[in-house]
Protein backbone atom coordinates (compact mmCIF):
# COMPACT_ATOMS: atom_id res chain seq x y z
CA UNK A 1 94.32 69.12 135.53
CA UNK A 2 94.46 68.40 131.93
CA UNK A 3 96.69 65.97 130.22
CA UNK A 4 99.32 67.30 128.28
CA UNK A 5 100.89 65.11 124.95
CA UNK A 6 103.08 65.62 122.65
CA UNK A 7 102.50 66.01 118.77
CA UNK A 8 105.63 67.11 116.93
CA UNK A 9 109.43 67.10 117.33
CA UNK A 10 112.45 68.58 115.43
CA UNK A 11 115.86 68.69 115.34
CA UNK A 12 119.10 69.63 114.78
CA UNK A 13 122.11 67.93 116.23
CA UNK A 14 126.12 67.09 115.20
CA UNK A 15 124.48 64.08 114.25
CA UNK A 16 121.14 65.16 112.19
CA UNK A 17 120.02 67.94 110.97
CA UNK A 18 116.48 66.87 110.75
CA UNK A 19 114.37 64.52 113.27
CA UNK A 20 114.95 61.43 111.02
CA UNK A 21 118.65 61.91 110.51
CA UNK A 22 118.69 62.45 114.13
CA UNK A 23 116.74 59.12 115.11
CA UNK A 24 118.42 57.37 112.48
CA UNK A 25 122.04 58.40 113.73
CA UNK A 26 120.93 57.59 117.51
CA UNK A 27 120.54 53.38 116.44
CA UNK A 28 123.49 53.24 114.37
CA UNK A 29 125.31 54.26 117.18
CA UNK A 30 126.90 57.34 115.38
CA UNK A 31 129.34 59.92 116.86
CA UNK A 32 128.74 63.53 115.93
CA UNK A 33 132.54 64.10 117.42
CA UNK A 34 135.37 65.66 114.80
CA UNK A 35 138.01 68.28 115.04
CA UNK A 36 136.56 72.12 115.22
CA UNK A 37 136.25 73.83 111.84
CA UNK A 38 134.32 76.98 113.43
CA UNK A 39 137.51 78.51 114.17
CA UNK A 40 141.16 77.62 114.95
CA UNK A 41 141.66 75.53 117.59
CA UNK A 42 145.23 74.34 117.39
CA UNK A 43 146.84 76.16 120.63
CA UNK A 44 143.84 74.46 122.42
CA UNK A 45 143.54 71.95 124.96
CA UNK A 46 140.38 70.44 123.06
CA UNK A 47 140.52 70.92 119.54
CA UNK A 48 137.68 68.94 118.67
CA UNK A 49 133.65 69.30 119.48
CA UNK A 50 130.30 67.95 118.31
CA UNK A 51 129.64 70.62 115.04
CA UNK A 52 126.93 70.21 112.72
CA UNK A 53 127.88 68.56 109.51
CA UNK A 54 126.87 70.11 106.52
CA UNK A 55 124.23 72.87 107.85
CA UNK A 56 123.74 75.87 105.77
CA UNK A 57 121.44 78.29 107.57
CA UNK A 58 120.24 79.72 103.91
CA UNK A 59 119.01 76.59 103.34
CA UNK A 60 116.22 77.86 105.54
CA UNK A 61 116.33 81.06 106.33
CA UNK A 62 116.58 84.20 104.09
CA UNK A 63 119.96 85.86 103.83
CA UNK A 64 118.47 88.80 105.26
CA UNK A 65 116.88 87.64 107.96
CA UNK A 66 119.66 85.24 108.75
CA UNK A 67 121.55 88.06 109.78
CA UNK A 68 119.83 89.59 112.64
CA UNK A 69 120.41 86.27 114.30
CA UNK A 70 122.94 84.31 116.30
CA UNK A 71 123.39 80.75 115.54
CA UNK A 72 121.73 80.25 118.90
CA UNK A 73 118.22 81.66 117.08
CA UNK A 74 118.97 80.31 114.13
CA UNK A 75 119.54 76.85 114.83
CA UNK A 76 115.92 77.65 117.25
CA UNK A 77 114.29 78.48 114.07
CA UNK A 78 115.16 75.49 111.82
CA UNK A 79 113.76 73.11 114.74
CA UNK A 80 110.84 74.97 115.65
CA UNK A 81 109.79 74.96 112.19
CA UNK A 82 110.77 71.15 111.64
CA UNK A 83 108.49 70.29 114.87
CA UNK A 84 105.55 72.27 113.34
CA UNK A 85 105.47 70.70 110.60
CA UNK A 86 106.29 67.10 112.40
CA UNK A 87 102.74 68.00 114.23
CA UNK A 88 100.75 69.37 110.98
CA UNK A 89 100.04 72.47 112.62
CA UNK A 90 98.31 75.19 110.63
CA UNK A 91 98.06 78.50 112.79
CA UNK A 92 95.53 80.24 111.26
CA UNK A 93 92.40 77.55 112.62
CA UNK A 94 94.24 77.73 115.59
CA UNK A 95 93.52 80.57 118.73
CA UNK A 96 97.27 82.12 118.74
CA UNK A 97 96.32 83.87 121.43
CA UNK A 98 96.59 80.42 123.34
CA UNK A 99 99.69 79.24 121.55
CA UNK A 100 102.77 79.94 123.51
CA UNK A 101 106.45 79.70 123.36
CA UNK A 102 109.27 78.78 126.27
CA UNK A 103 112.15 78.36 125.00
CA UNK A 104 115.56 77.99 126.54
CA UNK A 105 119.53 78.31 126.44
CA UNK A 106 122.33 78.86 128.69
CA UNK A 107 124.23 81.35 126.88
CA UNK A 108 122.18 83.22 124.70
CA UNK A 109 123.97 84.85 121.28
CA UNK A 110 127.87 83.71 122.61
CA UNK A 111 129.28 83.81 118.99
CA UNK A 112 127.83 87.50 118.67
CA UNK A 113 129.22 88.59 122.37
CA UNK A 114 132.60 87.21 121.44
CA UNK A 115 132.78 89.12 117.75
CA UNK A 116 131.36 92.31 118.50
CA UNK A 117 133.67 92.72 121.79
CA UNK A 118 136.62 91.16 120.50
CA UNK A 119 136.33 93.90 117.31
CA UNK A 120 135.84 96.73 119.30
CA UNK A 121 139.20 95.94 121.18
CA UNK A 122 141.09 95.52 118.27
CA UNK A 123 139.82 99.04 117.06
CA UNK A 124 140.79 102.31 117.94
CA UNK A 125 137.80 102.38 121.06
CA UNK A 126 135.68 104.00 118.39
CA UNK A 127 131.76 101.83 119.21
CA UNK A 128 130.98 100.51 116.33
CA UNK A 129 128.98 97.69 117.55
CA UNK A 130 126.60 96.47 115.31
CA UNK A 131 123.10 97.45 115.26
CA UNK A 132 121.39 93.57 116.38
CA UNK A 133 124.17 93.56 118.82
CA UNK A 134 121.66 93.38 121.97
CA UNK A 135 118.93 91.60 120.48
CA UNK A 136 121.09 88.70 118.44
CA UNK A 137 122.69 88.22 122.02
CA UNK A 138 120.07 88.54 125.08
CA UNK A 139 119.45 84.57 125.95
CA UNK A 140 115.36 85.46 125.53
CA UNK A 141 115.55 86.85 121.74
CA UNK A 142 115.05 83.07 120.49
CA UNK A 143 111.40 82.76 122.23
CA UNK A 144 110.66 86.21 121.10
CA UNK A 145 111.57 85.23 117.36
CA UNK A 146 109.67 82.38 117.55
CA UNK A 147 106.64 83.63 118.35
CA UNK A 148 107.02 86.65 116.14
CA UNK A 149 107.73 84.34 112.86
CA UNK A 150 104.80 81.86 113.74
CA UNK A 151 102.22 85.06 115.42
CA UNK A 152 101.70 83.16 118.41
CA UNK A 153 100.43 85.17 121.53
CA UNK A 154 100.46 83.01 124.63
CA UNK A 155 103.14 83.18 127.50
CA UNK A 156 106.23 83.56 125.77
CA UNK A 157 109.60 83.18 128.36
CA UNK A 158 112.85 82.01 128.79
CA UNK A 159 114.51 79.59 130.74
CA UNK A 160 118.13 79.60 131.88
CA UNK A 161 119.31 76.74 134.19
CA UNK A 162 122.34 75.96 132.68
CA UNK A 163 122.43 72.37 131.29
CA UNK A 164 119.23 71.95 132.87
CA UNK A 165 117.58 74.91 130.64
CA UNK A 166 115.68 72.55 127.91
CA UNK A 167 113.79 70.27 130.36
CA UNK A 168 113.05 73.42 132.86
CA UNK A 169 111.61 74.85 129.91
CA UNK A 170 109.45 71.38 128.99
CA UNK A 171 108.10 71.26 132.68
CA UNK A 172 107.20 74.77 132.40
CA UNK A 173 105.26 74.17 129.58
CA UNK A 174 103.53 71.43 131.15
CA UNK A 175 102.16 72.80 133.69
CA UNK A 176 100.76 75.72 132.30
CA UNK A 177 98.82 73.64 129.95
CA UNK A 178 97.89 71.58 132.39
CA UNK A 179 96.56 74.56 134.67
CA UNK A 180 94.07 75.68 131.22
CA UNK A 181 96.80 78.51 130.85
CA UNK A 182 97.65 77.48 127.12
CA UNK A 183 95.92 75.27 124.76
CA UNK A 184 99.83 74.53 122.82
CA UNK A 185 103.49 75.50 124.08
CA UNK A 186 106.53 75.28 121.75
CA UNK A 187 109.11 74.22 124.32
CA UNK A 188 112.83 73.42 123.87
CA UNK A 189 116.59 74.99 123.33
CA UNK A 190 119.02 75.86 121.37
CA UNK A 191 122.89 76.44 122.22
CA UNK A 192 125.46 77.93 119.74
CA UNK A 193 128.79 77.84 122.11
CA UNK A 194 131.22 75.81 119.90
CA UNK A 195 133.57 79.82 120.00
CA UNK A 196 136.83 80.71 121.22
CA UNK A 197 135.52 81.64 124.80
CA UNK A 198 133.27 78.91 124.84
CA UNK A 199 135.92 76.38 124.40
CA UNK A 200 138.58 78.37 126.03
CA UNK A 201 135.68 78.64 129.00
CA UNK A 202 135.78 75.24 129.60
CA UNK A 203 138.80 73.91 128.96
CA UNK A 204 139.86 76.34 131.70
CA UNK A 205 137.14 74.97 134.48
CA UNK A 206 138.63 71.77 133.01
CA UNK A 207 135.30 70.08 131.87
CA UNK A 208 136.10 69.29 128.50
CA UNK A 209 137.58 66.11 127.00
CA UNK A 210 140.93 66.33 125.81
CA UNK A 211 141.03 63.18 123.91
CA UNK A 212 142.09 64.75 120.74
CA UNK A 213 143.83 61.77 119.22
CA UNK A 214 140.41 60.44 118.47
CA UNK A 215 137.66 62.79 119.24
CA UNK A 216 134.97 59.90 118.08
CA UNK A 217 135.29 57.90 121.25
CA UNK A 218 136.02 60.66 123.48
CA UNK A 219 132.50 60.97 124.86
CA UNK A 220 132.32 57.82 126.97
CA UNK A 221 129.86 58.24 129.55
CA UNK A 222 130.40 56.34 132.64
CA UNK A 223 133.61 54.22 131.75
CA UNK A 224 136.22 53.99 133.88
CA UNK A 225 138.62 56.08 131.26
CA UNK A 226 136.55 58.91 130.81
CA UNK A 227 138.34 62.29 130.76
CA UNK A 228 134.87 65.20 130.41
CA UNK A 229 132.43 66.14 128.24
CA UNK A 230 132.34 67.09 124.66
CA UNK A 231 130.92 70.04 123.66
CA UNK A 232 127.92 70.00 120.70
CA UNK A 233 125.51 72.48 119.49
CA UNK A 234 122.25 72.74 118.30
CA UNK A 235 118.95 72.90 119.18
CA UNK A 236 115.77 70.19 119.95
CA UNK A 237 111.74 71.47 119.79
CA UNK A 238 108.56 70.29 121.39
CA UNK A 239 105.00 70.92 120.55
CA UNK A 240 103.21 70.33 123.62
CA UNK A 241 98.98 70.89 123.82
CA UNK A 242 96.48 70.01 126.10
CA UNK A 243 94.68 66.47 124.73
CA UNK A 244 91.70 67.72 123.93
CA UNK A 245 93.18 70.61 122.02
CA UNK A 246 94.90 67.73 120.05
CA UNK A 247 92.68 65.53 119.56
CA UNK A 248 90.17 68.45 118.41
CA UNK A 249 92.51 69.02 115.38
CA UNK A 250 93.14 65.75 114.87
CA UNK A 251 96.41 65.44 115.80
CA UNK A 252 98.82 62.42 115.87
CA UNK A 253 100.20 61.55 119.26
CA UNK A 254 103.48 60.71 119.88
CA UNK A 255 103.65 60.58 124.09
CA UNK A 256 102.36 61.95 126.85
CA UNK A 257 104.36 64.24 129.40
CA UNK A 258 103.81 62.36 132.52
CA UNK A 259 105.58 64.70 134.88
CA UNK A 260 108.18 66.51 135.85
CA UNK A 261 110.29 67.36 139.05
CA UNK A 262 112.93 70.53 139.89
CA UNK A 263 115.56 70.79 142.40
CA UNK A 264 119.01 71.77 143.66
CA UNK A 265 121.87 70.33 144.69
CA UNK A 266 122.93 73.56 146.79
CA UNK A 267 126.98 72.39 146.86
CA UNK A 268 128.98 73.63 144.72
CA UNK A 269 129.32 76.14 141.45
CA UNK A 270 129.95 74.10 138.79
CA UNK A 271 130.18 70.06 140.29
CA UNK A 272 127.36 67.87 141.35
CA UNK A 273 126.81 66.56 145.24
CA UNK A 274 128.67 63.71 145.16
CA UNK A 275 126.11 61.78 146.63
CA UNK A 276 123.58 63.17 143.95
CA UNK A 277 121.39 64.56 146.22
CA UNK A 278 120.07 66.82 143.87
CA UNK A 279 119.36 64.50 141.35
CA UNK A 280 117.51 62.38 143.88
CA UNK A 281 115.63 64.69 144.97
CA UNK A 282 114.96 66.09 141.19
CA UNK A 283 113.77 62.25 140.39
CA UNK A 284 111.48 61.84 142.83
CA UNK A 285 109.85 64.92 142.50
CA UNK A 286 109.04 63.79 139.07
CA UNK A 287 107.91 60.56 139.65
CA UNK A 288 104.86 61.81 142.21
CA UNK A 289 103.92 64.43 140.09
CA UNK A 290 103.75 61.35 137.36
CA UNK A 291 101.73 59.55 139.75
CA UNK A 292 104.05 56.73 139.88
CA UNK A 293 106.39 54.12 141.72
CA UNK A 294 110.47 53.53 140.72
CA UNK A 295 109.46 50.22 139.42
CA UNK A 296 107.52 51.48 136.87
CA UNK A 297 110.48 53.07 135.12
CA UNK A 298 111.57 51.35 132.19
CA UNK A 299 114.26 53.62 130.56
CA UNK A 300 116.51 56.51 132.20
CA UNK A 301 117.86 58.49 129.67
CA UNK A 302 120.85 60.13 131.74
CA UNK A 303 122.57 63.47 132.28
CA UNK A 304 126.02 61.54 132.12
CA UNK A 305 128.36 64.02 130.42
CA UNK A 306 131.43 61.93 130.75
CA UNK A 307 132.69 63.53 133.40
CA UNK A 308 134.93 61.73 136.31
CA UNK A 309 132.15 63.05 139.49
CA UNK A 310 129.30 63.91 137.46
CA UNK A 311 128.31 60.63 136.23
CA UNK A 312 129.18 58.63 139.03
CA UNK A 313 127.38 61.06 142.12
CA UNK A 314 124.20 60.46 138.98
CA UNK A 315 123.99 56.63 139.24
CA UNK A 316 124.61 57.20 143.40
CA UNK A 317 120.73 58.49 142.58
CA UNK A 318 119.66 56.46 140.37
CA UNK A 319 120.39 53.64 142.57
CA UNK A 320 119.21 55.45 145.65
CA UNK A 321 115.59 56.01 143.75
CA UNK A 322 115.40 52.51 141.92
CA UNK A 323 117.32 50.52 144.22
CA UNK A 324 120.32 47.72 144.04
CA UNK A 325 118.78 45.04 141.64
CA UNK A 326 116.77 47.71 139.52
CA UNK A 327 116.04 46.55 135.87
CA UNK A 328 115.55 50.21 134.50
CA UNK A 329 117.59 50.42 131.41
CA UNK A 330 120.01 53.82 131.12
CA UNK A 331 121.92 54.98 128.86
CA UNK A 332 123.17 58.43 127.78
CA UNK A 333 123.04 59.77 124.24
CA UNK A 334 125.29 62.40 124.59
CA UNK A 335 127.71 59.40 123.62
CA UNK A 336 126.94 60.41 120.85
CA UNK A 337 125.98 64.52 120.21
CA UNK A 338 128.49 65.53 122.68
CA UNK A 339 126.78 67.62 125.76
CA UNK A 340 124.56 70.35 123.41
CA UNK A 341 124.35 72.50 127.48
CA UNK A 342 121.27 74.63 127.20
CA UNK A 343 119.70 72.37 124.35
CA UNK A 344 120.73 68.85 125.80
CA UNK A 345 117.05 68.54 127.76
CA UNK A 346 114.63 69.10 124.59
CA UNK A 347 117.12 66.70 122.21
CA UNK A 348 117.30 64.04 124.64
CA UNK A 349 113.49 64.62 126.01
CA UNK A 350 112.96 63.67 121.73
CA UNK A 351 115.29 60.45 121.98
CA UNK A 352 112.91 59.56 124.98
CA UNK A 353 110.10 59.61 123.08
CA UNK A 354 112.01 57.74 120.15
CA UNK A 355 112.60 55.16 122.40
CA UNK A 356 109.07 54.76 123.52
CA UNK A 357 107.77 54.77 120.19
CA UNK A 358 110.25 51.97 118.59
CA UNK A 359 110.24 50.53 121.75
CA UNK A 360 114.03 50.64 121.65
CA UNK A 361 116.92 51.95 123.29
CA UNK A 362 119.74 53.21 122.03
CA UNK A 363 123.71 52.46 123.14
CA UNK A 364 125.62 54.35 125.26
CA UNK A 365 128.55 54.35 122.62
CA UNK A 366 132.48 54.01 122.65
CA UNK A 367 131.66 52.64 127.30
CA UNK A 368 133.73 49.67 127.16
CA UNK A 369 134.60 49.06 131.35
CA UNK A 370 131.98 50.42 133.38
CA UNK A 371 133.67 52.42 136.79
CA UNK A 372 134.32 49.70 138.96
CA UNK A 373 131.61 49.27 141.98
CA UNK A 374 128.88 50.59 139.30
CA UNK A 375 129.08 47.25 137.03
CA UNK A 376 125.27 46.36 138.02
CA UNK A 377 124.00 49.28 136.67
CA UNK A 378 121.67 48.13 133.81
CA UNK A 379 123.49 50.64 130.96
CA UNK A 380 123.02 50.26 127.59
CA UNK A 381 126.15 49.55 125.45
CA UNK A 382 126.90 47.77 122.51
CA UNK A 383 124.36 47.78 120.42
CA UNK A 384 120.32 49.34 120.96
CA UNK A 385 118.25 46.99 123.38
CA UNK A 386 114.78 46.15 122.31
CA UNK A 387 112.46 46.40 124.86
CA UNK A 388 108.51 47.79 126.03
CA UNK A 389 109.35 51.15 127.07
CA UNK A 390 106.50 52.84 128.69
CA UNK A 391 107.72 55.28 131.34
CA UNK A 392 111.44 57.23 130.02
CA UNK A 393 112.71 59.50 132.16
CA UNK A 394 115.09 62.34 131.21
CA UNK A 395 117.51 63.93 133.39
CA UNK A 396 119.70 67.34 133.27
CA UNK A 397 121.27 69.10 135.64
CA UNK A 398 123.02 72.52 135.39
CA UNK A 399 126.31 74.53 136.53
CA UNK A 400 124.68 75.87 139.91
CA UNK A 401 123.15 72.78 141.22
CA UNK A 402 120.08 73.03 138.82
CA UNK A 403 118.31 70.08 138.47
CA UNK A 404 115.18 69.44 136.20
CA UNK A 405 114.20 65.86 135.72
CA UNK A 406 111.13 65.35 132.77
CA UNK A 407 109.05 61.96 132.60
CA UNK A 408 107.38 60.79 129.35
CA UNK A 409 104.84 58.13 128.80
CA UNK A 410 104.05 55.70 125.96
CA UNK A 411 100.36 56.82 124.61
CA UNK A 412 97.80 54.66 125.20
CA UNK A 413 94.93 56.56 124.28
């Protein structure tokens, strides 16, 4: 099978609206958390979120055009585009009939949804629903658009596995290049859900953080006063291609997709096994089809959202695949961007391979007292920890039991 790299990134997160913002943001330790201006929060349990900071979609994108789009394809758009030109791609020397798109989010055009129903209600029960209605809100538009703005022709799909979406979409990628089915796959998500409903959604399944005295150190993965997640938005892309396809145009190397494993927990609708069994079995998967042993693991870039079960039933499997007096390092940058759901995989797949290149990990911010009977887990807090970092792993799992695990690998040529 043929090896599979990748050659651009882009991004844009509550704490970057480009890939070096982003990177940037990730070492200083930076919290994208702040009280919701999207809409009015104030009879909310959680009245705060991870919201991009000064993003102006005309920036990029025509006025026009803008408007047949949910956030959830715009914010798509802007990252796509940032990763293509991250990986000096030109198109037209390229075969777009080989050039493919999966792309992935969990909810798909929420924001739209939530406006177009919530106006019709208000009115007299006359439709008048706008025109985009159905395509600014089916969850697969955003890999359609994609490949319509760039004219790329190859297997174009969605993936929707919850918080698991991003990285099901990267290991779908990866194997079809590496089965000769696609020379290049742009592969990531995007997530818009920072809305009433959204919000409301959660709050009600009573997953969100309600820290709203100080929403910056309310994402605090794995510490003992952690009270749920933050929610973030926006979106994280991937060019993926086949090495010889990259090194044909000359292409700059950032990593190598190693592997990648998929399973379920098959327990519950919205927790995790408490014994991550899932996750195990999600990790393992991924390290034989990487080829590798646990000890070669040098950096575990976790799904920890900060929640009471979730992060705890997650190091049960970490230290179930590494073992007791494992040196892997692991940390969890949604810390910092809050949990971005469909789009957490692709952003955090890109601070895996920030990490290999600086050879650097990043803290898992505002964890002061680990949960007590977890204190010899190797997590990152403080301040970054310089280190080789050859193998990262990348976990996500998803309301349903999904669970999608994603290996990368320093380049060695």
């Amino acid at each position: 099978m043929k090896k599979v790299v990748v050659t651009g990134m882009g991004t844009l997160t509550p704490i970057g609206n480009n890939l070096q913002q982003f990177q940037n943001a990730l070492y200083e330790g930076k919290s994208g958390a702040a009280m919701i201006t999207h809409f009015d929060a104030s009879k909310f349990k959680t009245r705060f979120a991870c919201e991009l900071k000064e993003f102006n979609i005309y920036d990029f994108i025509e006025k026009s055009e803008a408007r047949r789009y949910d956030p959830f394809t715009q914010y798509a758009l802007v990252a796509v585009q940032e990763a293509v030109n991250n990986a000096n791609i030109n198109f037209d020397t390229l075969n777009r009939n080989r050039i493919g798109v999966i792309w992935g989010s969990g909810n798909g055009g929420f924001l739209t949804f939530e406006d177009q129903v919530t106006e019709f209600v208000k009115g007299d029960g006359t439709p008048r629903f706008n025109p985009f209605f159905i395509p600014k809100t089916i969850v697969d538009i955003a890999s359609g658009v994609i490949s319509i703005k760039h004219g790329l022709r190859g297997i174009n799909f969605t993936t929707a596995s919850a918080c698991a979406t991003s990285n099901t979409a990267i290991i779908d990628a990866s194997n079809y290049i590496r089965w000769g089915k696609a020379d290049m796959i742009i592969a990531g998500g995007s997530e818009a859900p920072i809305t009433h409903a959204g919000v409301g959604g959660f709050n009600a399944a009573k997953a969100l953080s309600t820290h709203n005295e100080n929403p910056a150190v309310a994402s605090r993965p794995f510490d003992v006063n952690r009270d749920g997640f933050v929610m973030g938005e926006g979106a994280g892309a991937l060019i993926l291609e086949s090495y010889e396809h990259a090194v044909q145009r000359g292409a700059t190397i950032l990593a190598e997709v190693a592997g990648g494993g998929m399973a379920a927990d098959a327990y519950h609708l919205t927790g995790t096994h408490p014994d991550g069994e899932g996750a195990y079995l999600g990790m393992m998967a991924a390290l034989e089809d990487a080829g590798i042993q646990p000890q070669d693991m040098d950096y575990v870039n976790a799904h920890a959202t900060s929640t009471h079960v979730g992060d705890i039933s997650e190091l049960k499997a970490v230290e179930r695949v590494f073992g007791n007096n494992s040196k892997v390092y692991i940390n969890s940058t949604k810390s910092m961007t809050g949990h971005l759901l469909g789009a957490a995989g692709a952003v955090e797949a890109i601070a895996c391979v920030t990490a290999i290149q600086r050879n650097c990990i990043a803290a898992t911010i505002n964890t002061q007292t680990i949960e007590p009977g977890f204190e010899q887990f190797n997590i990152v807090k403080g301040k970054p920890i310089e280190t080789n970092v050859r193998y990262a792993m990348s976990n996500t799992f998803g309301f349903g039991g999904h669970i999608a695990t994603a290996i990368f690998k320093k380049f060695e040529g």
